[in-house]
Protein backbone atom coordinates (compact mmCIF):
# COMPACT_ATOMS: atom_id res chain seq x y z
CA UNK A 1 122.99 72.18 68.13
CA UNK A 2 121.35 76.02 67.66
CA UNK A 3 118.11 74.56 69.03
CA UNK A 4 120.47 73.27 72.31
CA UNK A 5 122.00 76.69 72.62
CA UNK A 6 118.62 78.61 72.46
CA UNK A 7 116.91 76.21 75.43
CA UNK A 8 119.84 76.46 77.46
CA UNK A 9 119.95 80.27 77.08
CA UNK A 10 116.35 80.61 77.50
CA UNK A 11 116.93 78.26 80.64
CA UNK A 12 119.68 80.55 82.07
CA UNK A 13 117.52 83.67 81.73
CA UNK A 14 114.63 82.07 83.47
CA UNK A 15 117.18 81.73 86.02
CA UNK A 16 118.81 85.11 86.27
CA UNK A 17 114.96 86.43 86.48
CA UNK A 18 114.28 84.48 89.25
CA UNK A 19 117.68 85.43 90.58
CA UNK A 20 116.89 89.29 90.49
CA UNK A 21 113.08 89.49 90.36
CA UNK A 22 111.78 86.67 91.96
CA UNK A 23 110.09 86.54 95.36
CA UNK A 24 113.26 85.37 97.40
CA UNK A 25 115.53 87.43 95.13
CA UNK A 26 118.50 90.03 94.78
CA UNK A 27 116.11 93.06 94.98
CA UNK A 28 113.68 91.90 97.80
CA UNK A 29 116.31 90.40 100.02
CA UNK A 30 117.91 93.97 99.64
CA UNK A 31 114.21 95.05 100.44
CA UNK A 32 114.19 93.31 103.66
CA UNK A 33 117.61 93.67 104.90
CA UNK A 34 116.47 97.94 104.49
CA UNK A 35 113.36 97.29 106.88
CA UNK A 36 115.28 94.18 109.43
CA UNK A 37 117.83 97.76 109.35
CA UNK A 38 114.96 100.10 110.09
CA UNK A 39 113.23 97.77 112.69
CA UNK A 40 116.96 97.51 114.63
CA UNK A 41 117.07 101.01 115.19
CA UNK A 42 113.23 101.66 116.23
CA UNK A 43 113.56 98.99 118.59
CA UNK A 44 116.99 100.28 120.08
CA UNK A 45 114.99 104.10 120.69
CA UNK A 46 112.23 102.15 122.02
CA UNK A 47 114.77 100.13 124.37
CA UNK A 48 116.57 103.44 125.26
CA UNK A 49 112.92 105.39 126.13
CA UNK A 50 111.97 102.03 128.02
CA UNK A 51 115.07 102.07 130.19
CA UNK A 52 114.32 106.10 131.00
CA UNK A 53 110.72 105.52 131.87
CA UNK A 54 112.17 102.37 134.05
CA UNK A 55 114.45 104.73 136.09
CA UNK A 56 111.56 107.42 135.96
CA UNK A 57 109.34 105.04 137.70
CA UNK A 58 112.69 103.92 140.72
CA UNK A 59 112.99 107.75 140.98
CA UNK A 60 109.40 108.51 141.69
CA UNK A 61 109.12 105.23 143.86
CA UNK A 62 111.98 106.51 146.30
CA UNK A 63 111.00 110.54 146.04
CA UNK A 64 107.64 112.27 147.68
CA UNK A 65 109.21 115.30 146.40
CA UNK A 66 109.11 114.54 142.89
CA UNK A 67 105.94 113.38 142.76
CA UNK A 68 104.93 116.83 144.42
CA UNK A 69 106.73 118.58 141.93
CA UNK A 70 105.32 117.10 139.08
CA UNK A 71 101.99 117.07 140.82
CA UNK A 72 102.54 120.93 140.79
CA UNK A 73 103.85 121.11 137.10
CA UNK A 74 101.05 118.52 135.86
CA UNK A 75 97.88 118.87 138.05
CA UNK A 76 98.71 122.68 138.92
CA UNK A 77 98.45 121.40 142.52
CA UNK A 78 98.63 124.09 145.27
CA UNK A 79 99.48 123.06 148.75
CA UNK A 80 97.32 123.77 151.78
CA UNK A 81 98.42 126.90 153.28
CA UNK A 82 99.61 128.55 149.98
CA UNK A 83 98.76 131.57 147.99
CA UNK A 84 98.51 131.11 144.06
CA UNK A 85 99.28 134.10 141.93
CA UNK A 86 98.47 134.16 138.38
CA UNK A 87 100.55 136.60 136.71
CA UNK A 88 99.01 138.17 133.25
CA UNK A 89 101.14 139.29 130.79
CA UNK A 90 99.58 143.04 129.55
CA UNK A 91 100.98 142.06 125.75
CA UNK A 92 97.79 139.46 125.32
CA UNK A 93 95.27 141.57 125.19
CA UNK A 94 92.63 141.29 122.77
């Protein structure tokens, strides 16, 4: 009867490792429900950057002067016709 007891004890800590420690257990499901977690919400700020860059792209379809201003902001374009100042600030000075 002892001997039963110790195999069936043995037998039901086997289990409980696999339970905790094993590769489908307690501590790596709790692994992988962290990064499923993690993976949500870097997809949902990719989604929202996606749907910016989407109206982005309808604004500068439908806009000349947007593209012109960013053209300016970007590129540094100057328009025919224009005078470009470049103002130095006397503080940078070497």
């Amino acid at each position: 009867m002892r001997s039963f007891f110790c195999i069936a004890l043995f037998i039901l800590g086997a289990f409980q490792y696999t339970f905790w420690f094993g590769p489908n257990g307690y501590f790596a499901l709790k692994q992988l429900a962290f990064e499923i977690e993690s993976l949500q919400e870097r997809n949902l700020k990719t989604l929202q950057r996606n749907l910016e860059l989407r109206a982005e792209i309808a604004e500068l379809r439908s806009s000349h002067a947007l593209i012109e201003e960013i053209a300016r902001r970007d590129l540094g374009m100057i328009a025919p016709g224009e005078t470009f100042y470049l103002v130095v600030d006397s503080s940078d000075k070497d």
